[in-house]
Protein backbone atom coordinates (compact mmCIF):
# COMPACT_ATOMS: atom_id res chain seq x y z
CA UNK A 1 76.13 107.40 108.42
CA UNK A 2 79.59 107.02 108.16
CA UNK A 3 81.26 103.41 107.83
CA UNK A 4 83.71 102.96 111.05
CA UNK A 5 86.51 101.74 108.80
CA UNK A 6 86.29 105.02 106.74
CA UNK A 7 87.92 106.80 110.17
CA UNK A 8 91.70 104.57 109.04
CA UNK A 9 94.19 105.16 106.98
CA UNK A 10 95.04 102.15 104.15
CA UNK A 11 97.85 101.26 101.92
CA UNK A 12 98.00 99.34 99.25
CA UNK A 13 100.65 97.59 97.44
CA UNK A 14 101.83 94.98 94.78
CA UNK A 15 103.76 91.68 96.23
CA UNK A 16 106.02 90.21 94.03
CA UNK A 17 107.29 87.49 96.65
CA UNK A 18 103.04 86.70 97.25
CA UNK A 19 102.04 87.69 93.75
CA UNK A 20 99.12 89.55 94.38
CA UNK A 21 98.09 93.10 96.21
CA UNK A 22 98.83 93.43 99.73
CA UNK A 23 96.16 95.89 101.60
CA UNK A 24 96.97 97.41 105.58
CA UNK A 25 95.57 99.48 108.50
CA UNK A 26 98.17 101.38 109.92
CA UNK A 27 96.05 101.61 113.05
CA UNK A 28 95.59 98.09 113.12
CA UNK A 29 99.32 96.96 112.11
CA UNK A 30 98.58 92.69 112.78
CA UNK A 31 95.98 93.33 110.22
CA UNK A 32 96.31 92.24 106.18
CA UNK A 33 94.47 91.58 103.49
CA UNK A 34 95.40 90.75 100.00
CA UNK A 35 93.56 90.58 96.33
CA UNK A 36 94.10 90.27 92.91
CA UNK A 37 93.35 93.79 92.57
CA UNK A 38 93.99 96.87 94.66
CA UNK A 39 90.57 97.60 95.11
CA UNK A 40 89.73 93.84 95.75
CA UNK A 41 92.69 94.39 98.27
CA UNK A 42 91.31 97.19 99.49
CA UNK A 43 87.44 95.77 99.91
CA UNK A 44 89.18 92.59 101.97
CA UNK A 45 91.11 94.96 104.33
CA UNK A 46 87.93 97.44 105.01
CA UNK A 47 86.23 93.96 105.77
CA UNK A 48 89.01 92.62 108.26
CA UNK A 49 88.98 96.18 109.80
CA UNK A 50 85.48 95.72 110.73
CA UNK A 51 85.46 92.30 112.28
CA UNK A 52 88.39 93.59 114.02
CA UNK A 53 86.31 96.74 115.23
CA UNK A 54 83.12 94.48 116.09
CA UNK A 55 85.83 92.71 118.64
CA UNK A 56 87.16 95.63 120.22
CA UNK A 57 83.65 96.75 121.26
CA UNK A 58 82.75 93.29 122.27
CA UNK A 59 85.78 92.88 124.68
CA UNK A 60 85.38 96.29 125.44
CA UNK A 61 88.89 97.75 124.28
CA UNK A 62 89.52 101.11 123.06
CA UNK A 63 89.75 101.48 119.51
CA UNK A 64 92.85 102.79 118.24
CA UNK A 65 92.87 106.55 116.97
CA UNK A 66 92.83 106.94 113.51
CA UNK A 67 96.49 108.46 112.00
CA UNK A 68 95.04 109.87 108.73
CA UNK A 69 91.33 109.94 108.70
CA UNK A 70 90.48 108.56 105.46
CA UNK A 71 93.68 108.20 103.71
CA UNK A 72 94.14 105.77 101.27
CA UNK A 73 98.04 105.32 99.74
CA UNK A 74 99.10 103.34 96.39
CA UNK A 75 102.35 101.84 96.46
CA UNK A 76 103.08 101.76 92.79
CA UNK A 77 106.85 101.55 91.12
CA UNK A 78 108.74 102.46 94.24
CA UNK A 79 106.35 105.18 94.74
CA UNK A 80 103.61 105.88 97.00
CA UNK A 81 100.50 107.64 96.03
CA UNK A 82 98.38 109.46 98.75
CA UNK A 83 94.46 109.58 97.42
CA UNK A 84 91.84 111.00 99.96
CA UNK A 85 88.96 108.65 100.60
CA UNK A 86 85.50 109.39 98.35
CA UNK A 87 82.75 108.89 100.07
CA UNK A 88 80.95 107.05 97.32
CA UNK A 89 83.64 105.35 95.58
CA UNK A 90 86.87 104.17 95.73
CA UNK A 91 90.04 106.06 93.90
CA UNK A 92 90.72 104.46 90.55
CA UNK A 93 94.33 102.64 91.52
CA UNK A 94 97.56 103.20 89.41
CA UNK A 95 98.10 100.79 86.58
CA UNK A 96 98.68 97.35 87.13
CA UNK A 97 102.84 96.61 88.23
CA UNK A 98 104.92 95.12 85.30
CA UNK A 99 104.74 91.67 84.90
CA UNK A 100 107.21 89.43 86.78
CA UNK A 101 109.02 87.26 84.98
């Protein structure tokens, strides 16, 4: 069976100003996460996404409609990366941002 949060869209990203990665759900925008990794970023976010799902059902509120089933994007460099979802493991990220000085 197929994990709820694998129906969202995430991205990913490197925060200079909070010095670590910074993980969201489009579909859930009040949402964050962060990690000092991206997939440490990303396994927070997934988490968050399904407390936030557990509440919806619970108060009975629709659950918003996913944007891009699955997607997962890396911002890296000014760039972003779009990497479809595995359903087994997570995409290897891009390589670590440059050191901040």
């Amino acid at each position: 069976m197929q994990k709820p949060t694998n129906r969202y869209s995430f991205n990913v990203f490197w925060s200079d100003e909070d010095e670590s990665y910074i993980a969201l759900c489009p579909e859930f925008p009040r949402l964050s996460a962060f990690g000092d990794t991206p997939e440490q970023a990303l396994v927070e976010i997934k988490a968050v996404v399904e407390l936030a799902i557990e509440t919806y059902h619970e108060e009975g509120w629709p659950l918003p409609q996913p944007r891009n089933k699955g997607r997962i994007r890396w911002l890296h460099q000014g760039r972003l990366k779009a990497i479809p979802t595995l359903p087994q493991a997570a995409p290897t990220p891009p390589a670590n941002p440059p050191a901040t000085g």
